[in-house]
Protein backbone atom coordinates (compact mmCIF):
# COMPACT_ATOMS: atom_id res chain seq x y z
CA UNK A 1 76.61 52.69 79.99
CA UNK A 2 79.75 54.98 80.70
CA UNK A 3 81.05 53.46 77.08
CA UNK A 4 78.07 55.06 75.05
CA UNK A 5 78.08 58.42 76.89
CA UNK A 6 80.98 60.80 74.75
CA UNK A 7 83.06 63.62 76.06
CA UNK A 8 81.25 66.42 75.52
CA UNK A 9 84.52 68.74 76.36
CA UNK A 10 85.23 71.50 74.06
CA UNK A 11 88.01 70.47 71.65
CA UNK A 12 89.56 73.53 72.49
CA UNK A 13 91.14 72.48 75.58
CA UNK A 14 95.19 72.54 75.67
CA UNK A 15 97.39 71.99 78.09
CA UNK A 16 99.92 74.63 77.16
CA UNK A 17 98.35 77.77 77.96
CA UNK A 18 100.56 80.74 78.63
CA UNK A 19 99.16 83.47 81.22
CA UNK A 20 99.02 86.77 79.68
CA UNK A 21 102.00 88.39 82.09
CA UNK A 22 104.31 85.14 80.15
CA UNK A 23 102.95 86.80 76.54
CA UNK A 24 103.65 90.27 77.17
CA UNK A 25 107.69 89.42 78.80
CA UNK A 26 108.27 87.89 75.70
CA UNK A 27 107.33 90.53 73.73
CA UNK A 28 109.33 92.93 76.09
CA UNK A 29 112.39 90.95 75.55
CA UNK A 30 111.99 90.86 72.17
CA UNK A 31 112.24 94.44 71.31
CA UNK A 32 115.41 95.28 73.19
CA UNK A 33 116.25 92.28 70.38
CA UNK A 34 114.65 93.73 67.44
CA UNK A 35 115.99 96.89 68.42
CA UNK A 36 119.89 96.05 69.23
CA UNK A 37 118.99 97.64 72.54
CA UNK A 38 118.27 101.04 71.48
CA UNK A 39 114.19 100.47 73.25
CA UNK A 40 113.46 98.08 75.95
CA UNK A 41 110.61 96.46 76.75
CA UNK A 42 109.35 96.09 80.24
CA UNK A 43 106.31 94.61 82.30
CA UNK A 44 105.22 96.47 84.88
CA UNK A 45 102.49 94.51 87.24
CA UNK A 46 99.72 96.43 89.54
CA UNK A 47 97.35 93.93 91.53
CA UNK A 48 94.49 95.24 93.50
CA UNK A 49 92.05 93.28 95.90
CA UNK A 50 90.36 91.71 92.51
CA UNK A 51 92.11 92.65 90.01
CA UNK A 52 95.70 92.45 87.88
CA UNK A 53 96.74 95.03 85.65
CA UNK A 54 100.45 94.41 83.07
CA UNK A 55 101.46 97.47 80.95
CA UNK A 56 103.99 96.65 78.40
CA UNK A 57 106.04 99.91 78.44
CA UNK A 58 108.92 100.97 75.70
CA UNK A 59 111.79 102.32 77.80
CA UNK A 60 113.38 105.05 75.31
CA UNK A 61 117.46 104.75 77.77
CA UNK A 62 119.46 107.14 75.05
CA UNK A 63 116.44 109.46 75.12
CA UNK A 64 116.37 110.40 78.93
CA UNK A 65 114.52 106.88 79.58
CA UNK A 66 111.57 108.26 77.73
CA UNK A 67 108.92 105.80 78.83
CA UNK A 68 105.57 104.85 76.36
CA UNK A 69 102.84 102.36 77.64
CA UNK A 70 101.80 100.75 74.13
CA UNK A 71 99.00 98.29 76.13
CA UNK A 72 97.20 97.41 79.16
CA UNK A 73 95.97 93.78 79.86
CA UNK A 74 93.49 93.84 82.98
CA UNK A 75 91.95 90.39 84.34
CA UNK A 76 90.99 89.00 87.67
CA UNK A 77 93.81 88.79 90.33
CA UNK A 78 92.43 84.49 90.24
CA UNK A 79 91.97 83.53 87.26
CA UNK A 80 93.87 85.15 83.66
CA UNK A 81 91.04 84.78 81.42
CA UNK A 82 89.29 86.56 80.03
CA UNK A 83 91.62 89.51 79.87
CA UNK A 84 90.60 92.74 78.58
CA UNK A 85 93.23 94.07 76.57
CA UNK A 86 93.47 98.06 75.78
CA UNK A 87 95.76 99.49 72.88
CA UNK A 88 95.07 103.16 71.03
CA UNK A 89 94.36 100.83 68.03
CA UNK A 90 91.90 98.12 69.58
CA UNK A 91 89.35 99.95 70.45
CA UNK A 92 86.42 99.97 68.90
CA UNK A 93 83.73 102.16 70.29
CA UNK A 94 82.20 103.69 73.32
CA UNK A 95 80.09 102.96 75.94
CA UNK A 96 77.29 105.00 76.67
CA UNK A 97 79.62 107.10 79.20
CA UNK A 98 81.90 107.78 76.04
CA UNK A 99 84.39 105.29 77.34
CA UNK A 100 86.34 103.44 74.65
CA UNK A 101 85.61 100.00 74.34
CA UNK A 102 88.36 97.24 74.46
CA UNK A 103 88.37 93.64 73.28
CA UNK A 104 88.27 91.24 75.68
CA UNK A 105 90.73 87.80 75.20
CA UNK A 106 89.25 84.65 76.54
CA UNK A 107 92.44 82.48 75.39
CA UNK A 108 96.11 83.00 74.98
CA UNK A 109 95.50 82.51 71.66
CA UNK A 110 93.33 85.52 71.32
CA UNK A 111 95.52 87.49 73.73
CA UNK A 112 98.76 87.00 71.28
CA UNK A 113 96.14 88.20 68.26
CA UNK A 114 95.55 91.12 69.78
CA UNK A 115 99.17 91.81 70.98
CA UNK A 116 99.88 91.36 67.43
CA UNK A 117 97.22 93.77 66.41
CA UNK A 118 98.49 96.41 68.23
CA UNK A 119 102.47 95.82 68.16
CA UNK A 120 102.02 95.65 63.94
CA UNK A 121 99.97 98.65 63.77
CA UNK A 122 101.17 101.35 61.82
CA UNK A 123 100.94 104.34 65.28
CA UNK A 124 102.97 101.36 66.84
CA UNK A 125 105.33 101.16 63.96
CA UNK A 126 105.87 105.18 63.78
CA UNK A 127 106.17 105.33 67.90
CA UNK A 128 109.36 102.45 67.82
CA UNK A 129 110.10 104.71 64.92
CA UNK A 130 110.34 107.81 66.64
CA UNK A 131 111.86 106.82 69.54
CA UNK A 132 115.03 105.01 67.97
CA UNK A 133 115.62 107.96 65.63
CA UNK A 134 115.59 110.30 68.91
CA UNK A 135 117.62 108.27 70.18
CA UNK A 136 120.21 108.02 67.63
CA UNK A 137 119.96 111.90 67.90
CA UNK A 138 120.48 112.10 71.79
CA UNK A 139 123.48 109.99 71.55
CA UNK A 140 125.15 111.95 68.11
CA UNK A 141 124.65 114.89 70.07
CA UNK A 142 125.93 113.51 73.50
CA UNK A 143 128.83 112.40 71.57
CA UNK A 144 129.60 115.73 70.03
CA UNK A 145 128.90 118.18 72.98
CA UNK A 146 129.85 116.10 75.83
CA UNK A 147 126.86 114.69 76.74
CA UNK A 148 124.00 117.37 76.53
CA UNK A 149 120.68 114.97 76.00
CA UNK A 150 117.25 116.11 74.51
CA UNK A 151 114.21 114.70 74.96
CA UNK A 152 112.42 113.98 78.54
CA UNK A 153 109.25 112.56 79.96
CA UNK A 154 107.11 110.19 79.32
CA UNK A 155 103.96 109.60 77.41
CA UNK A 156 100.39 107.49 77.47
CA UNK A 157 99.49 104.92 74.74
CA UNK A 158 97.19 107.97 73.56
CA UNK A 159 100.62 109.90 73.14
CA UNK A 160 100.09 112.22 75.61
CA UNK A 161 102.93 113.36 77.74
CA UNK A 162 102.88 112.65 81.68
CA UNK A 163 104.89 111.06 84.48
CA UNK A 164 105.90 107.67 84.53
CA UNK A 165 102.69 105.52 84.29
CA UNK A 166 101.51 104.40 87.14
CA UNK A 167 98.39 103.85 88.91
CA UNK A 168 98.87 106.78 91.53
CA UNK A 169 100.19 109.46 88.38
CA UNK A 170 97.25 110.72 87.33
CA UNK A 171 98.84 111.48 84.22
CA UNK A 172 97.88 108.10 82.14
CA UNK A 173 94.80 108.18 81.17
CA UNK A 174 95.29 104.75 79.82
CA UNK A 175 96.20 102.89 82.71
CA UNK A 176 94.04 105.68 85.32
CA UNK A 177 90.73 105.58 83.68
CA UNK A 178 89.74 102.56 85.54
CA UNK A 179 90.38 101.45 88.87
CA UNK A 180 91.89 98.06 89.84
């Protein structure tokens, strides 16, 4: 009888599933590549009793370590999937409390289209942009006046300036509107 009876498993089972923390350090590591070090990438972790929040940050070092939080993946401090994942360009509406609404990822495979989305977007593009050409300005000008720098702070993936985004800031509303 056990011969006739088929596996009624999804297809879609692999064994070589990254976790969405794995994703997002690549993609850290890989701009400080792309950019011959002018941005870094970083992966900053926040767990709560249920919950685990990554930011991938830009880290701006010529430009005063200008810091930029480009997206937010939230899942549940067990289990990695489904992961919401929040970028100014995935969002696509709002809940009836005018919250924006995020995708949610329920593979790696959906996770890296959506990290895609959001690195290739064109507010992305003109952010990496703008930082590397202040950049290149801080250090022409540190070079000619003995170091004077320009630039400071640090700003939300809404661009809006604050503190360095954490949890406890207050200042980024992408990574403050919810609680862990």
């Amino acid at each position: 009888m056990p011969d006739t009876i088929p596996s009624l498993w999804p297809d879609s089972i692999k064994v070589d599933v990254q976790t969405p923390v794995a994703i997002l350090r690549v993609q850290a590591e890989s701009l400080g590549k792309v950019t011959r070090g002018i941005l870094e990438g970083a992966v900053e972790t926040e767990t709560s009793r249920d919950k685990t929040q990554h930011r991938l940050v830009v880290i701006a070092p010529a430009y005063n370590g200008y810091r930029h939080t480009l997206l937010v993946v939230r899942h549940d401090v067990a289990l990695p999937y489904p992961a919401e994942v929040e970028a100014q360009d995935l969002a696509f509406g709002e809940d009836e409390d005018s919250e924006l609404i995020y995708p949610t990822a329920w593979s790696d495979e959906e996770l890296v289209g959506y990290v895609r989305t959001a690195l290739q977007s064109t507010s992305t593009l003109a952010l990496l942009l703008s930082l590397i050409a202040r950049s290149n300005e801080t250090r022409d000008a540190s070079t000619k006046s003995n170091g004077t720098t320009v630039g400071n702070g640090t700003h939300d993936a809404g661009g809006r300036p604050g503190l360095t985004p954490h949890l406890t800031s207050g200042s980024d509303t992408l990574c403050t509107r919810r609680a862990l």
